[in-house]
C-alpha atoms as a PDB file:
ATOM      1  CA  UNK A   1     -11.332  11.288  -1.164  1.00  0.00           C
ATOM      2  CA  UNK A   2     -11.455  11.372  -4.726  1.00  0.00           C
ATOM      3  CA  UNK A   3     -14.823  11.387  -6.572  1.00  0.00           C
ATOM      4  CA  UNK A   4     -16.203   7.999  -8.103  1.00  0.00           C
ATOM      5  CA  UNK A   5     -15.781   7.699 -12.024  1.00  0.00           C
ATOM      6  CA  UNK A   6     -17.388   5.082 -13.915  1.00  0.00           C
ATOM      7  CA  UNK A   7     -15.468   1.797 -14.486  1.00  0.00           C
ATOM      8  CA  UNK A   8     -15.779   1.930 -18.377  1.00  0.00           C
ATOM      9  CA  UNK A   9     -15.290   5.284 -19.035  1.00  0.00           C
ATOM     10  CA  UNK A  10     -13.846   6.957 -16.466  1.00  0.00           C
ATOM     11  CA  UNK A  11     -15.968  10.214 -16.632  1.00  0.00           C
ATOM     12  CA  UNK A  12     -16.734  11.756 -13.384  1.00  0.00           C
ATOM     13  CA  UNK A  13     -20.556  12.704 -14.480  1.00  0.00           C
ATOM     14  CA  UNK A  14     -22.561   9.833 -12.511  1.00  0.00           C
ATOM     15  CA  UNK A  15     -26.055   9.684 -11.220  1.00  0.00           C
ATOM     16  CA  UNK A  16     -26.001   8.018  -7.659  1.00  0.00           C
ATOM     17  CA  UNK A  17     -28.651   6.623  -5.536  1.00  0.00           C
ATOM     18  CA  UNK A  18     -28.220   4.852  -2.124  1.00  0.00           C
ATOM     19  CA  UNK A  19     -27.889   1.257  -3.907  1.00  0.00           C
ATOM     20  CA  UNK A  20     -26.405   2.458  -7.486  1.00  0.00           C
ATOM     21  CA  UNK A  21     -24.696   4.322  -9.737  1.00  0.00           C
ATOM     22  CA  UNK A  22     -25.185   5.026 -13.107  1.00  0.00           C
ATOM     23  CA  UNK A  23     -23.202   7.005 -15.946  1.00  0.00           C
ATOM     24  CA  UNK A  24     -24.084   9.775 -17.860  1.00  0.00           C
ATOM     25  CA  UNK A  25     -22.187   9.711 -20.350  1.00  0.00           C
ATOM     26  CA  UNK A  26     -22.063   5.954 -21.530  1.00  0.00           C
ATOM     27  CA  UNK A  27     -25.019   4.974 -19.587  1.00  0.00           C
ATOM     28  CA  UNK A  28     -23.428   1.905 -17.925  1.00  0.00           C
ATOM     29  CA  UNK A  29     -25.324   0.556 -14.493  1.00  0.00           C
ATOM     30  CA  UNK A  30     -23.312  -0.972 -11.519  1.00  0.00           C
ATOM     31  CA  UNK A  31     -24.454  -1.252  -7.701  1.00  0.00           C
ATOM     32  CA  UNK A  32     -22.501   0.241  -4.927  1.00  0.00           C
ATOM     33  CA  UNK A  33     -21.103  -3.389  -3.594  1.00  0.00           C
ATOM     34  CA  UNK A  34     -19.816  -3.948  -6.992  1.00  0.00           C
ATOM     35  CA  UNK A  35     -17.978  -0.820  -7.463  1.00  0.00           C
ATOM     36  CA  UNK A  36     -13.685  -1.464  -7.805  1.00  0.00           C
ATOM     37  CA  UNK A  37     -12.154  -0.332  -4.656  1.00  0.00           C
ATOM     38  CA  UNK A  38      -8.980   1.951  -4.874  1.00  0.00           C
ATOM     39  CA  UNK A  39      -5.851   0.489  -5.525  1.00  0.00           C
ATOM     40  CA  UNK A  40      -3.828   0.886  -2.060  1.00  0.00           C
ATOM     41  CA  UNK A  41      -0.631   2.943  -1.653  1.00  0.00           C
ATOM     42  CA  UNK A  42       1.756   1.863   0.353  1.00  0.00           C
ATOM     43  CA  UNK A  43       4.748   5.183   0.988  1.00  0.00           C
ATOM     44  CA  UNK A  44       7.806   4.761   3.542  1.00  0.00           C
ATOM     45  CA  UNK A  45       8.685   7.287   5.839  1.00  0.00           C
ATOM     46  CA  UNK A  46       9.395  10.484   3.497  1.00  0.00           C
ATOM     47  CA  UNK A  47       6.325   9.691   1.461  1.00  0.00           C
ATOM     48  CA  UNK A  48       8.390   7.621  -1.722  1.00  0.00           C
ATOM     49  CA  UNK A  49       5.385   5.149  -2.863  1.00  0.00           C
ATOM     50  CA  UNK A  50       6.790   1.280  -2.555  1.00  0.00           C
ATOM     51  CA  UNK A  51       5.939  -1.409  -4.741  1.00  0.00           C
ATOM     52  CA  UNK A  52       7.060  -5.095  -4.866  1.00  0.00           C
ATOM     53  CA  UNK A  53      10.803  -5.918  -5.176  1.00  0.00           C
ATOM     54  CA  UNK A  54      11.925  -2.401  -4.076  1.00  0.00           C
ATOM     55  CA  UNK A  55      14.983  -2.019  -1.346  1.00  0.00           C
ATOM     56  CA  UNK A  56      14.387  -0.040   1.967  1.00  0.00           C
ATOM     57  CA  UNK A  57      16.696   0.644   5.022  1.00  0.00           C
ATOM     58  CA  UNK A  58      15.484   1.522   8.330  1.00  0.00           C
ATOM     59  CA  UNK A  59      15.152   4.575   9.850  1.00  0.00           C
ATOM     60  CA  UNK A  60      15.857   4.037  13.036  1.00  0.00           C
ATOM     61  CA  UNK A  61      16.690   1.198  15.582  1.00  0.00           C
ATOM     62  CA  UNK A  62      14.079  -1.496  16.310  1.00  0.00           C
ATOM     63  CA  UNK A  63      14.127  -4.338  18.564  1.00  0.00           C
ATOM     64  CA  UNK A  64      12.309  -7.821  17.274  1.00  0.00           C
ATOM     65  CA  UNK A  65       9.451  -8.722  19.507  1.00  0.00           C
ATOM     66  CA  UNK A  66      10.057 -11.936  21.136  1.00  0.00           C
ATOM     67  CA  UNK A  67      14.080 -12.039  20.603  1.00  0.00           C
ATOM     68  CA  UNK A  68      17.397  -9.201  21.926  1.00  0.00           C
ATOM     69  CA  UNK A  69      17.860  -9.023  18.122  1.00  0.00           C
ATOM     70  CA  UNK A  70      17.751  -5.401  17.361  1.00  0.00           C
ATOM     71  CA  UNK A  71      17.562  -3.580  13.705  1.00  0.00           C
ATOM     72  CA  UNK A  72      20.182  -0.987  13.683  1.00  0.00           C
ATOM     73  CA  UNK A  73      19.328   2.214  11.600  1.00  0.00           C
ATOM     74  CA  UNK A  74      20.588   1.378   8.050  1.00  0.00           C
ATOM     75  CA  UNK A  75      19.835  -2.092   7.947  1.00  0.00           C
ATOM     76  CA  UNK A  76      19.171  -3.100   4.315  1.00  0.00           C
ATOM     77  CA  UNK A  77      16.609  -5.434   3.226  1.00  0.00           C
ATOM     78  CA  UNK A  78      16.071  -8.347   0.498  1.00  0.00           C
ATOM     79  CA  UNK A  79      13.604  -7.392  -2.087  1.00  0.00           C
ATOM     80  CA  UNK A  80      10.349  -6.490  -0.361  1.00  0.00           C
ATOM     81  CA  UNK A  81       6.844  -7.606  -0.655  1.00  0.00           C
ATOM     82  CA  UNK A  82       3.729  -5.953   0.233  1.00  0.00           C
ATOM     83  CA  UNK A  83       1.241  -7.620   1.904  1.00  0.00           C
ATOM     84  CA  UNK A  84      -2.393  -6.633   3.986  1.00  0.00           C
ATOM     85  CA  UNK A  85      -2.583  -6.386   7.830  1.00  0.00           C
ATOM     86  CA  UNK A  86      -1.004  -4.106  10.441  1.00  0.00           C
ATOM     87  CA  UNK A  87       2.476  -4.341   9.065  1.00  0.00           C
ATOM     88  CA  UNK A  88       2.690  -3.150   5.184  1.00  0.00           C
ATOM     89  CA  UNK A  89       5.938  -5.063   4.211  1.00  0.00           C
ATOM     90  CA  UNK A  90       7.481  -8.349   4.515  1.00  0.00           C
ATOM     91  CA  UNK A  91      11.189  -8.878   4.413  1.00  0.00           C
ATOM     92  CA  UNK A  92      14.504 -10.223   5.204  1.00  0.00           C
ATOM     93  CA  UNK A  93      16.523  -8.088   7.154  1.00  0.00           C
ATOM     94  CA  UNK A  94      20.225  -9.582   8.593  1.00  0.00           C
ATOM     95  CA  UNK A  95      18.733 -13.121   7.706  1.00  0.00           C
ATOM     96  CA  UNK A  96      15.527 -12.871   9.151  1.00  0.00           C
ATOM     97  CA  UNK A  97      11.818 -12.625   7.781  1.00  0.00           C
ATOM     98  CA  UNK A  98      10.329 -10.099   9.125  1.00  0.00           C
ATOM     99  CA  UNK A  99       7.111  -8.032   8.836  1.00  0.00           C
ATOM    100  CA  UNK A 100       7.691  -3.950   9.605  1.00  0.00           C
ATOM    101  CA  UNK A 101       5.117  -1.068   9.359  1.00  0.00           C
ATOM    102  CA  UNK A 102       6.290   1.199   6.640  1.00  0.00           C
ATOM    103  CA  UNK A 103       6.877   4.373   8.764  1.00  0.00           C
ATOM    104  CA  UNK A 104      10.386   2.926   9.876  1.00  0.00           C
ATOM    105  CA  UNK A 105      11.872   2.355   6.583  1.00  0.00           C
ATOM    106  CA  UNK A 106      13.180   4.404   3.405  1.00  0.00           C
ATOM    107  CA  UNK A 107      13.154   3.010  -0.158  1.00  0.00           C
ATOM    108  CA  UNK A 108      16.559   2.798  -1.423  1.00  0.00           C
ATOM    109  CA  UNK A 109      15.844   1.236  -4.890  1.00  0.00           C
ATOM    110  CA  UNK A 110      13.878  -0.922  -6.829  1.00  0.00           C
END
């Protein structure tokens, strides 16, 4: 995990206590709770980073909980979207919105 850097100047020299931080070099003050959390990455199954609107295929063949619809390997998608929870991206894939775990998909564009 990378070390914390103060959220005005980005300099790495802090002074941390259990409750706060505060910045050597520009002196700025900020408790623990309000400190920015890292901004989440989201990489398919080679390790490309996705982002919003980008293209991915699967990997491999998956069958839909709760229908015999199955994903063939190669399936495109519709522009993705990334969302929070268990499964990373939300798409349509041969009609159908789906939500999939980014370890069965590669990005194909953006």
């Amino acid at each position: 995990m990378a070390s914390p850097t103060c959220p005005l100047c980005e300099m790495p020299d802090l002074l941390t206590t259990p409750d706060h931080c505060e910045c050597l070099t520009c002196g700025h003050e900020w408790t623990l709770a309000d400190a920015p959390e890292p901004a989440r990455v989201v990489k398919d199954a080679y390790g490309h980073v996705l982002a919003d609107g980008d293209i991915v295929a699967m990997i491999k063949d998956l069958k839909l909980q709760g229908s015999s619809q199955v994903l063939k390997t190669g399936t495109k998608s519709k522009a993705i979207r990334l969302v929070d929870g268990d499964h990373e991206i939300s798409c349509k894939m041969d009609g159908v919105a789906i939500g999939l775990k980014a370890c069965f998909v590669k990005k194909i564009a953006s």
